[in-house]
Protein backbone atom coordinates (compact mmCIF):
# COMPACT_ATOMS: atom_id res chain seq x y z
CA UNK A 1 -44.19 63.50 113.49
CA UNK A 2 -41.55 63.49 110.79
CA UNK A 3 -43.07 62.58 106.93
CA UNK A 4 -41.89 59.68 105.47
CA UNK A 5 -42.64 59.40 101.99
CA UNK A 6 -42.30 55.90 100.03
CA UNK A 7 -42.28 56.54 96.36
CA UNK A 8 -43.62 53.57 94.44
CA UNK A 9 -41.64 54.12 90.70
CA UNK A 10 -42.34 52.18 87.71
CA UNK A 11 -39.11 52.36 86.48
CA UNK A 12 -36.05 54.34 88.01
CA UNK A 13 -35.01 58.10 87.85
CA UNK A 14 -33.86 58.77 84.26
CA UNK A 15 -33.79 62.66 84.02
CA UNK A 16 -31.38 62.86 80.98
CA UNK A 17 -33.78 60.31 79.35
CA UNK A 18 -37.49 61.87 79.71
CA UNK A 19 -39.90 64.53 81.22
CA UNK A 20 -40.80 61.83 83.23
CA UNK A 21 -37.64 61.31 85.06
CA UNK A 22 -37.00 64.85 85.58
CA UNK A 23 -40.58 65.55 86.99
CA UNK A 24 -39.65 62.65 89.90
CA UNK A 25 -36.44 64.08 90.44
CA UNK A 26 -38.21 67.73 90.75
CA UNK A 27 -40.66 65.96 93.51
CA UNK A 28 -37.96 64.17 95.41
CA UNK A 29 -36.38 67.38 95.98
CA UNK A 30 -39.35 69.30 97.01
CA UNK A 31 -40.04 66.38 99.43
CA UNK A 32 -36.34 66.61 100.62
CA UNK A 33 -35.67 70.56 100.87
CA UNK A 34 -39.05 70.08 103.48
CA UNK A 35 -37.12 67.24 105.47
CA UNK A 36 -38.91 64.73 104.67
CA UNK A 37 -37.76 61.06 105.13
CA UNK A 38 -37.79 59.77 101.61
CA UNK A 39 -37.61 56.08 100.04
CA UNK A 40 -37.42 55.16 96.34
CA UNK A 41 -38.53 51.72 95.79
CA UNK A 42 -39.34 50.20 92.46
CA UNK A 43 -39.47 46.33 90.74
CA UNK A 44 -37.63 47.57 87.63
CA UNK A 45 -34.16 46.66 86.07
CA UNK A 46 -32.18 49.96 87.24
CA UNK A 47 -29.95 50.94 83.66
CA UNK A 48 -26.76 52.62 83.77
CA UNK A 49 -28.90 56.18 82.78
CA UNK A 50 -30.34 56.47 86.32
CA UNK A 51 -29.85 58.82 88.65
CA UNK A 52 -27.87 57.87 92.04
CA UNK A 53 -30.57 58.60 94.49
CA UNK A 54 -28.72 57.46 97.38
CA UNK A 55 -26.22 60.38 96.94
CA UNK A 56 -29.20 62.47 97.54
CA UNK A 57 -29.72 60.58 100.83
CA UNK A 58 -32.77 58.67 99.60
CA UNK A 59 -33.08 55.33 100.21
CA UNK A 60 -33.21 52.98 97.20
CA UNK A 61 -35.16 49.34 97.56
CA UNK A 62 -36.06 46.82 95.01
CA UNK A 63 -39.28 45.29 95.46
CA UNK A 64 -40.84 42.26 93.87
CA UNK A 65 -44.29 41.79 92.06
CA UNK A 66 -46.84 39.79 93.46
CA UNK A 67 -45.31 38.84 96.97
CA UNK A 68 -46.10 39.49 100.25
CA UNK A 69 -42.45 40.18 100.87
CA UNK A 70 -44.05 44.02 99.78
CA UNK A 71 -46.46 43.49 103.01
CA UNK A 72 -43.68 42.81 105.56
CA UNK A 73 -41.72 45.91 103.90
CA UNK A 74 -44.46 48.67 103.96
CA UNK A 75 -45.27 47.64 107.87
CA UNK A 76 -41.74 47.98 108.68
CA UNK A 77 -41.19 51.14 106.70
CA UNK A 78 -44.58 52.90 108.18
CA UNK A 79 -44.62 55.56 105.95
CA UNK A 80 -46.98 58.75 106.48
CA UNK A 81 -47.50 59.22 102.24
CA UNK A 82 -47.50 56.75 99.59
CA UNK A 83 -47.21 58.05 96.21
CA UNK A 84 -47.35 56.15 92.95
CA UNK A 85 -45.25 57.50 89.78
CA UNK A 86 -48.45 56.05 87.43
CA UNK A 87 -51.74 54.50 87.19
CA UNK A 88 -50.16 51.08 86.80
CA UNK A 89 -48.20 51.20 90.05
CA UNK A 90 -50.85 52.03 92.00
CA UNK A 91 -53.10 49.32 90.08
CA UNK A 92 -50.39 46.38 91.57
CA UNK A 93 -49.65 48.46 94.46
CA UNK A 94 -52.56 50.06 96.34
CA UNK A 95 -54.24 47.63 97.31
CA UNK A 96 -51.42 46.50 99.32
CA UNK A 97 -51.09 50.07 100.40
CA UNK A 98 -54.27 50.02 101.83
CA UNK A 99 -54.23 47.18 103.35
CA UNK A 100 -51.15 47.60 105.19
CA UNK A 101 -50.88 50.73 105.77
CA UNK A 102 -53.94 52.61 105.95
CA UNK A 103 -53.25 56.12 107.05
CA UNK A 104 -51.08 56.50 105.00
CA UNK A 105 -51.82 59.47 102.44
CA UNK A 106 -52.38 57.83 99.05
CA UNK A 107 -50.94 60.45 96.04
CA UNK A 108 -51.06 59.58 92.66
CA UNK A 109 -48.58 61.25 90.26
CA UNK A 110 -50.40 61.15 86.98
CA UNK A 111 -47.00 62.12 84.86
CA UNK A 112 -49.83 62.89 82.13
CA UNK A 113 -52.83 61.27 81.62
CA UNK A 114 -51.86 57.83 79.86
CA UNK A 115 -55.39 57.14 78.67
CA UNK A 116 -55.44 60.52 76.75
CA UNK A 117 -52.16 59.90 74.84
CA UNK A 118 -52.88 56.20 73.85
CA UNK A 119 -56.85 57.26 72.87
CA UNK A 120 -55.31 60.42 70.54
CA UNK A 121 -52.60 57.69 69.03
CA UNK A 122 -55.40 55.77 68.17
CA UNK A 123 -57.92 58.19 66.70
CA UNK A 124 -54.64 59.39 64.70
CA UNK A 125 -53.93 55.93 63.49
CA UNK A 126 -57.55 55.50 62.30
CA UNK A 127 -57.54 59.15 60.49
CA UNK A 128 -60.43 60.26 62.66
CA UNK A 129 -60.55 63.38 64.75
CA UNK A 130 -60.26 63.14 68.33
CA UNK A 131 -63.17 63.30 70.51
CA UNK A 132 -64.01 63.24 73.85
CA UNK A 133 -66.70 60.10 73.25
CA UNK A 134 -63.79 58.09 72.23
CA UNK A 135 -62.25 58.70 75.52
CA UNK A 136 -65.66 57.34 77.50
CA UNK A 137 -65.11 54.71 75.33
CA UNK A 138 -61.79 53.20 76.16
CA UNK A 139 -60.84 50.72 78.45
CA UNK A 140 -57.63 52.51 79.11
CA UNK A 141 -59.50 55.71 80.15
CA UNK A 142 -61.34 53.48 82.84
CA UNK A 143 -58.12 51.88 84.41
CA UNK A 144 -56.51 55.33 84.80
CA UNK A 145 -59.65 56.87 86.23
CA UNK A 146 -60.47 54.26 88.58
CA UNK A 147 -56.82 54.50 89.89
CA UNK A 148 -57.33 58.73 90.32
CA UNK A 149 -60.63 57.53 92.37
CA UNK A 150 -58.75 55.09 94.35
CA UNK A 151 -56.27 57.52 95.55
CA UNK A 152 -56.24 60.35 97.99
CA UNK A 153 -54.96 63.23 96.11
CA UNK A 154 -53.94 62.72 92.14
CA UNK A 155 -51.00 65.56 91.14
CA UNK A 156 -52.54 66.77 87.48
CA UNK A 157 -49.35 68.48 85.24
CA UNK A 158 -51.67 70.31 82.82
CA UNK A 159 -54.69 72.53 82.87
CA UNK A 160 -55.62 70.85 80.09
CA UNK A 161 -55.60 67.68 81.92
CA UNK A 162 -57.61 69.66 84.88
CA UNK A 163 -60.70 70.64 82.82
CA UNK A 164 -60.95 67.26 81.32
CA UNK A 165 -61.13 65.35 84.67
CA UNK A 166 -63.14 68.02 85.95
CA UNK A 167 -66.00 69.09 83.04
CA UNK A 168 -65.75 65.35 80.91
CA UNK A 169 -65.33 62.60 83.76
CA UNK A 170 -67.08 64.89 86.48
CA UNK A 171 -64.41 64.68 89.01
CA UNK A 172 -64.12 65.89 92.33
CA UNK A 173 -61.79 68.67 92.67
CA UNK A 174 -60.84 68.04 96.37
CA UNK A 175 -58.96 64.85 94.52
CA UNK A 176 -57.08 66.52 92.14
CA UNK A 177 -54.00 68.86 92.26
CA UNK A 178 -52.80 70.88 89.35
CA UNK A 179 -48.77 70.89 89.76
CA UNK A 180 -47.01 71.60 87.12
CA UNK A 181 -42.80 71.33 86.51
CA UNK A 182 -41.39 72.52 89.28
CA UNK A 183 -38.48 74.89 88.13
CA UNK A 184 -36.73 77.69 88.96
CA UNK A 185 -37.06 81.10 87.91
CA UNK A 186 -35.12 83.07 85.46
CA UNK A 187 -33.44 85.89 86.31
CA UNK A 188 -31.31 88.42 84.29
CA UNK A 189 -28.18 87.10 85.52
CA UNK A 190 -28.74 83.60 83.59
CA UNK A 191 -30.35 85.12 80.67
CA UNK A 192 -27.59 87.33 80.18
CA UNK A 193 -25.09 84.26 79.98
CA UNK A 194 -27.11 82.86 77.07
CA UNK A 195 -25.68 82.39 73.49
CA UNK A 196 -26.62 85.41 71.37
CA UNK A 197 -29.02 85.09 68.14
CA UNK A 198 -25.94 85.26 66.32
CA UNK A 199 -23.77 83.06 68.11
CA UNK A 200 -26.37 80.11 67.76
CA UNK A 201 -27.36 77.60 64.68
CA UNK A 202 -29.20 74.71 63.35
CA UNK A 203 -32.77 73.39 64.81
CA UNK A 204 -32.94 70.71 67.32
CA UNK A 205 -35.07 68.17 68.28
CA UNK A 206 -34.52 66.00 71.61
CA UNK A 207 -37.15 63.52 73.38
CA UNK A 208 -36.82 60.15 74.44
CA UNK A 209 -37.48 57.17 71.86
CA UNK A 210 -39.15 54.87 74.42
CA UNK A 211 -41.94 57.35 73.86
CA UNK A 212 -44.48 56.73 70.82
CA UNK A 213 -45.16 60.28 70.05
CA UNK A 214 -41.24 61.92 69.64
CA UNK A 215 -40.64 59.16 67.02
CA UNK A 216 -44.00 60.09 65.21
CA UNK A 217 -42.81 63.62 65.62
CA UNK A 218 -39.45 63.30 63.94
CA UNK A 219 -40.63 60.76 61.10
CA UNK A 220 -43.21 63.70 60.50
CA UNK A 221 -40.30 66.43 60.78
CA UNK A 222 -38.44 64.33 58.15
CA UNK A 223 -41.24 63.54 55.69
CA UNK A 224 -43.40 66.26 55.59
CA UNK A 225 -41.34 69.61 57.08
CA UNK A 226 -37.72 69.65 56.62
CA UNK A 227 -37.51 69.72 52.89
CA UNK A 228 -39.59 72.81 53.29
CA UNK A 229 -37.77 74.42 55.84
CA UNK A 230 -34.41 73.33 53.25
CA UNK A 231 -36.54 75.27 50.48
CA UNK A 232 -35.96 78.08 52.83
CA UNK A 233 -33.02 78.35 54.31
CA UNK A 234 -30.42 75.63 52.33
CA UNK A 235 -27.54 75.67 54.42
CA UNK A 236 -29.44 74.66 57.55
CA UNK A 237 -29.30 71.43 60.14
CA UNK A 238 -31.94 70.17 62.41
CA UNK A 239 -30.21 67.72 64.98
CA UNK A 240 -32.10 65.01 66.22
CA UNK A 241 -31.10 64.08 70.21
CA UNK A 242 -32.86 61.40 72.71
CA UNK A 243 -32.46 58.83 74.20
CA UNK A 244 -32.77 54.90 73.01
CA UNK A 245 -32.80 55.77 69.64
CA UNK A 246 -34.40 53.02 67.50
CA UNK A 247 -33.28 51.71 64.32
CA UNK A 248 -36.16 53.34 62.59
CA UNK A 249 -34.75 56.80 63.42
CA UNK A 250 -31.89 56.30 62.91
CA UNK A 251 -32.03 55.52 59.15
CA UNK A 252 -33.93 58.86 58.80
CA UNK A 253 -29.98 60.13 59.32
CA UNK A 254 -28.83 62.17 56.51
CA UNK A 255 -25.75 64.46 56.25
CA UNK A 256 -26.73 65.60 52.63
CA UNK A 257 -30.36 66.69 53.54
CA UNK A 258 -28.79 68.21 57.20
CA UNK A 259 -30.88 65.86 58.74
CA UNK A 260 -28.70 65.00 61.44
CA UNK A 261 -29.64 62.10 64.21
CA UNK A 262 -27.20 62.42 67.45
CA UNK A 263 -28.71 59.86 69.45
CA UNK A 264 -28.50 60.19 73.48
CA UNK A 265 -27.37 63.71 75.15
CA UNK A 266 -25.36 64.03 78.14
CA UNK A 267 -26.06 67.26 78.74
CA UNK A 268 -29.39 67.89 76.93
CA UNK A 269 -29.05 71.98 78.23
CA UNK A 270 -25.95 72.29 76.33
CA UNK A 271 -27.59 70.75 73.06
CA UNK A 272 -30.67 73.42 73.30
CA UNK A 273 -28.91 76.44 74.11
CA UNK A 274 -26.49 75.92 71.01
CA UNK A 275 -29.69 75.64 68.67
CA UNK A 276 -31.57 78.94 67.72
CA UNK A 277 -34.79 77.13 67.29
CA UNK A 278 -36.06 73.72 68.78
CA UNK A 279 -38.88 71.67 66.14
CA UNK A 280 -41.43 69.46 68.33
CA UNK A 281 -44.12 68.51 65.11
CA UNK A 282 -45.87 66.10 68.19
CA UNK A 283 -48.82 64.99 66.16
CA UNK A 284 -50.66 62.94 69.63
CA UNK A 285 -49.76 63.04 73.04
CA UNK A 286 -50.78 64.38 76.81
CA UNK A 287 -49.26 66.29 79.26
CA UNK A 288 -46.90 68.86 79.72
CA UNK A 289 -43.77 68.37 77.10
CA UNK A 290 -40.20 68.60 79.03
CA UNK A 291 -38.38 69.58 75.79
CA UNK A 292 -40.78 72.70 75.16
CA UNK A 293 -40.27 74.17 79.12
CA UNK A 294 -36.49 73.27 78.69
CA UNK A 295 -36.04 75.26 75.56
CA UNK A 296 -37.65 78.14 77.44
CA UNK A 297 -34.95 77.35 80.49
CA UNK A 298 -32.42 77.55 77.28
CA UNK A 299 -33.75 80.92 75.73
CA UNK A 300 -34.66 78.68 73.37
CA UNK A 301 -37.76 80.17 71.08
CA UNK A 302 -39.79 76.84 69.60
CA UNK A 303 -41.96 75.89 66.86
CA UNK A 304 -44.63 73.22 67.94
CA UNK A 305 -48.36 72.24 67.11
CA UNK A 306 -51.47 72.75 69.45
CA UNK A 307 -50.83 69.74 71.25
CA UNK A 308 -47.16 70.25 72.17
CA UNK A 309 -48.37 73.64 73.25
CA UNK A 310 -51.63 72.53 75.50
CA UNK A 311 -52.29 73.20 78.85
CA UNK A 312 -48.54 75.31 79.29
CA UNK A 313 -48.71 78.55 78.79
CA UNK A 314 -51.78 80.10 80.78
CA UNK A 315 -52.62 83.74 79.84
CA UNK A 316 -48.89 84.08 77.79
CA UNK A 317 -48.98 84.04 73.68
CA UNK A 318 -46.49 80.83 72.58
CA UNK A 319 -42.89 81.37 72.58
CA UNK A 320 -42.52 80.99 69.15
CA UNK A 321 -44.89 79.77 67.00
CA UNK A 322 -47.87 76.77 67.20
CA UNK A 323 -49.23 75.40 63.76
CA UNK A 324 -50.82 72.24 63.02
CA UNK A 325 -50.56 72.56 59.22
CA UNK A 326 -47.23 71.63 57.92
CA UNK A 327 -46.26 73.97 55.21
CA UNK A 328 -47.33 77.00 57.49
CA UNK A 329 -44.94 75.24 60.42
CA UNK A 330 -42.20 75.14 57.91
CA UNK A 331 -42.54 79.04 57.25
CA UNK A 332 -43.06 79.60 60.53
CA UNK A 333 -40.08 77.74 61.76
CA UNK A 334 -37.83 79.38 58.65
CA UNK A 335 -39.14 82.94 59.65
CA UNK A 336 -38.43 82.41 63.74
CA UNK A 337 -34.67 81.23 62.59
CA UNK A 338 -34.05 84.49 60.39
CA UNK A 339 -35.80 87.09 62.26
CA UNK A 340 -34.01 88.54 65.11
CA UNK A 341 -36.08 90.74 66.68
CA UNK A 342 -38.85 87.81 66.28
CA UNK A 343 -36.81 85.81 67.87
CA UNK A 344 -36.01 87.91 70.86
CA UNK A 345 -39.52 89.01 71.59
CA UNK A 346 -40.37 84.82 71.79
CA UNK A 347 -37.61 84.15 74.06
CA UNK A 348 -38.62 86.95 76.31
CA UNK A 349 -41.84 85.08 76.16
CA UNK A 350 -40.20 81.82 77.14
CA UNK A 351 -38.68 83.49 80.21
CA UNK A 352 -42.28 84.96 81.38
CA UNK A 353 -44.02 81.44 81.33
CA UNK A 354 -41.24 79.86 83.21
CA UNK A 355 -41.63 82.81 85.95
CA UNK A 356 -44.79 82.49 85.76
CA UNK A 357 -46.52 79.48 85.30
CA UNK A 358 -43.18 76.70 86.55
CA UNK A 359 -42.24 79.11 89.49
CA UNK A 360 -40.82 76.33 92.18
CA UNK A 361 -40.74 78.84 95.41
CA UNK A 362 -44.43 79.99 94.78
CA UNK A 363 -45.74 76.54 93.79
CA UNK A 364 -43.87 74.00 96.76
CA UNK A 365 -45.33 75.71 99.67
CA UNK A 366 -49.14 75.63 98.23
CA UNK A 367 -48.61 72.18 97.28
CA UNK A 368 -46.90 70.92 101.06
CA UNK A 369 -49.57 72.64 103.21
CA UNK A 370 -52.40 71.38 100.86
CA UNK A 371 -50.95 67.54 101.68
CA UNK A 372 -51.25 68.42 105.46
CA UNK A 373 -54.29 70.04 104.93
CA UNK A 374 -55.78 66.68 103.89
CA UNK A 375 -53.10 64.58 106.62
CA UNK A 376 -55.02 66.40 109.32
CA UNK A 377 -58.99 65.23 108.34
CA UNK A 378 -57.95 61.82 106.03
CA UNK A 379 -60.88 60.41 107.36
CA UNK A 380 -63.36 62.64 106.19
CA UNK A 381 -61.57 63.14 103.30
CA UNK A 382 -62.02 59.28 102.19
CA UNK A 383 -65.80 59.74 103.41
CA UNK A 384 -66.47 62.56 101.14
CA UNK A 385 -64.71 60.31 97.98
CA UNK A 386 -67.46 57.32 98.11
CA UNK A 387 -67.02 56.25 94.41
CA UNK A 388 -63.32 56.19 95.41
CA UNK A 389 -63.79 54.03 98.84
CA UNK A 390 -66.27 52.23 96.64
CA UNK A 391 -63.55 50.85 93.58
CA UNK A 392 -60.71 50.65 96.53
CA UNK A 393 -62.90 47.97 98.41
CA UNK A 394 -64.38 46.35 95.12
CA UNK A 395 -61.10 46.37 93.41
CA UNK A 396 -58.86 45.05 96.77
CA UNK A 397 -60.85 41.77 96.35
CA UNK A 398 -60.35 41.08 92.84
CA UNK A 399 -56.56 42.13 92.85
CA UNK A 400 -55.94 40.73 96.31
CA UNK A 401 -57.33 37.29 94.73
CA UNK A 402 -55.91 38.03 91.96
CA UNK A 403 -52.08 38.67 93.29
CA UNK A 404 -52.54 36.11 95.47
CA UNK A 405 -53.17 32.92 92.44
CA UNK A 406 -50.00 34.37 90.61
CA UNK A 407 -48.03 34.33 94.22
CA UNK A 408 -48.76 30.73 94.98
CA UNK A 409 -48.53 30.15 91.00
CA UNK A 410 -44.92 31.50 90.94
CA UNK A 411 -44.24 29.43 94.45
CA UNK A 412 -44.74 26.03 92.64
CA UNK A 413 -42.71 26.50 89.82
């Protein structure tokens, strides 16, 4: 039987925008280099940044909230996987998954764990140290782990992220799937067409505004490291890249401090290879950062703080340097940009994690026969998951009811 994946997005592929965007595109190829049918459907606004899926043959449907029109669409589409780009799709969507489509693999891509990021942005707000009680504590934490329950399989991008579900909320590993960026390797031939030490300059930044902890970051790189790093070296630029930047960031712009703001990137590999050091100061935040592997793509050698750096490198020291104190980050980041030989040794670093840790042709395989794997005994599978069987039966009533009051709601108006 030929797999037919429907991929249920939150918003649309944006991989010049976000992480986010390129992690879906990395999956839809996976899916597609293994022949699998694939459709893209999604209820958002689709902005002139997204990627043309159709010229990738996938289908591309817009779906509506809150409608059984969704019904009549998944039991003509019969697909053999369902998999949700984030908690909150699978929140509006399962249910109707479920219902109408049962054997259908459930697979929850967790982009990074939401409930992490917000609970860190809040402990941060409140100048108190994170802890792991706060994270029992939150409301968010219970959506998004209640949705990883729900779900057949739930795609984890950090290890990070793995021992947390595993040691804190006690999860079942059978549920879980640690599955990094997908990316390929580099060989000499590409390293050797990198810009030299020499023929590089200036520090970048680059991450998407949309996202609460790049503008922290940069509003933290502008008030309390780059005059620093100017005390340093006085002729030097950082320039700030991303896309949607807000008004906020962009008054930070200023030519006579060489703090530089760029806005969106066409061609966000260009922008890092040119630099000879990328700044990520990322005071909160989960996952795996897209910025940090792509300035390792670049030969890019970074200077970030513990958590830009979690849950990335396995066994490999940093490419660069990781400080969470701000005057040491601004020697740190001055010393990486002046010393050559420093530099080199972190970029061959850079290349060794991505080989390593982001290797596409070693991970793919693993991760396609582990979906059969669980294809071939669903049933069982679901048996074994009780608490999960348990909150997908509990939690189709209430939404079903739930969906179904705003449905006739919206019909009257």
């Amino acid at each position: 039987m030929k797999q037919h994946i429907l991929i249920l997005g939150t918003v649309w592929v944006e991989p010049n925008s976000s992480a986010a965007g390129s992690r879906m595109l990395q999956l839809i190829e996976l899916f597609l280099n293994e022949n699998y049918k694939v459709t893209f459907a999604s209820t958002a606004q689709k902005s002139e940044k997204a990627t043309n899926l159709t010229s990738l043959h996938v289908d591309e449907v817009t779906i509506e909230l809150n409608s059984t029109s969704f019904d009549d669409f998944i039991i003509e589409l019969k697909p053999t996987i369902v998999l949700f780009d984030r908690f909150m799709t699978e929140e509006q969507f399962g249910w109707r998954v479920a219902e109408n489509c049962s054997n259908a693999l459930r697979i929850l891509d967790t982009e990074d764990l939401h409930f992490l990021r917000k609970v860190r942005h809040q402990q941060l707000k409140k100048g108190e140290d994170f802890t792991n009680e706060a994270l029992l504590k939150s409301n968010d934490t219970k959506r998004e782990i209640a949705s990883i329950l729900r779900c057949d399989l739930s795609l984890i991008i950090s290890t990070y992220e793995m021992d947390l579900l595993k040691s804190v909320f006690k999860i079942d590993a059978n549920i879980l799937y640690y599955l990094p960026f997908l990316l390929d390797k580099i060989d000499e031939h590409q390293s050797k067409k990198w810009k030299t030490f020499e023929q590089r300059e200036h520090f970048v930044f680059i991450g998407n505004f949309f996202h609460k902890p790049n503008v922290d970051a940069v509003i933290t790189l502008k008030n309390a490291i780059w005059s620093e790093i100017r005390e340093y070296l006085p002729k030097a630029e950082v320039h700030i890249y991303g896309a949607y930047v807000n008004q906020q960031i962009q008054e930070l712009h200023n030519k006579k401090e060489g703090f530089i703001v760029k806005g969106f990137a066409e061609n966000s590999t260009e922008v890092i290879e040119n630099a000879r050091v990328l700044l990520a100061p990322l005071r909160f935040g989960a996952g795996i950062k897209g910025k940090l592997t792509e300035a390792m793509v670049c030969g890019t050698p970074s200077v970030t703080t513990t958590i830009g750096a979690e849950g990335m490198c396995d066994r490999f020291p940093w490419p660069g340097f990781v400080n969470d104190k701000f005057s040491d980050f601004a020697l740190m980041a001055a010393e990486l940009y002046r010393n050559k030989e420093m530099w080199q040794v972190s970029q061959e670093t850079g290349i060794n994690i991505i080989n390593y840790v982001f290797d596409k042709e070693k991970l793919s395989p693993v991760f396609i026969n582990r979906i059969i794997e669980i294809q071939d005994n669903l049933e069982n599978h679901r048996t074994q998951n009780f608490l999960g069987s348990l909150l997908q039966h509990q939690t189709l009533q209430a939404t079903k009811f739930m969906s179904k009051w705003i449905e006739v709601k919206n019909s009257h108006q």
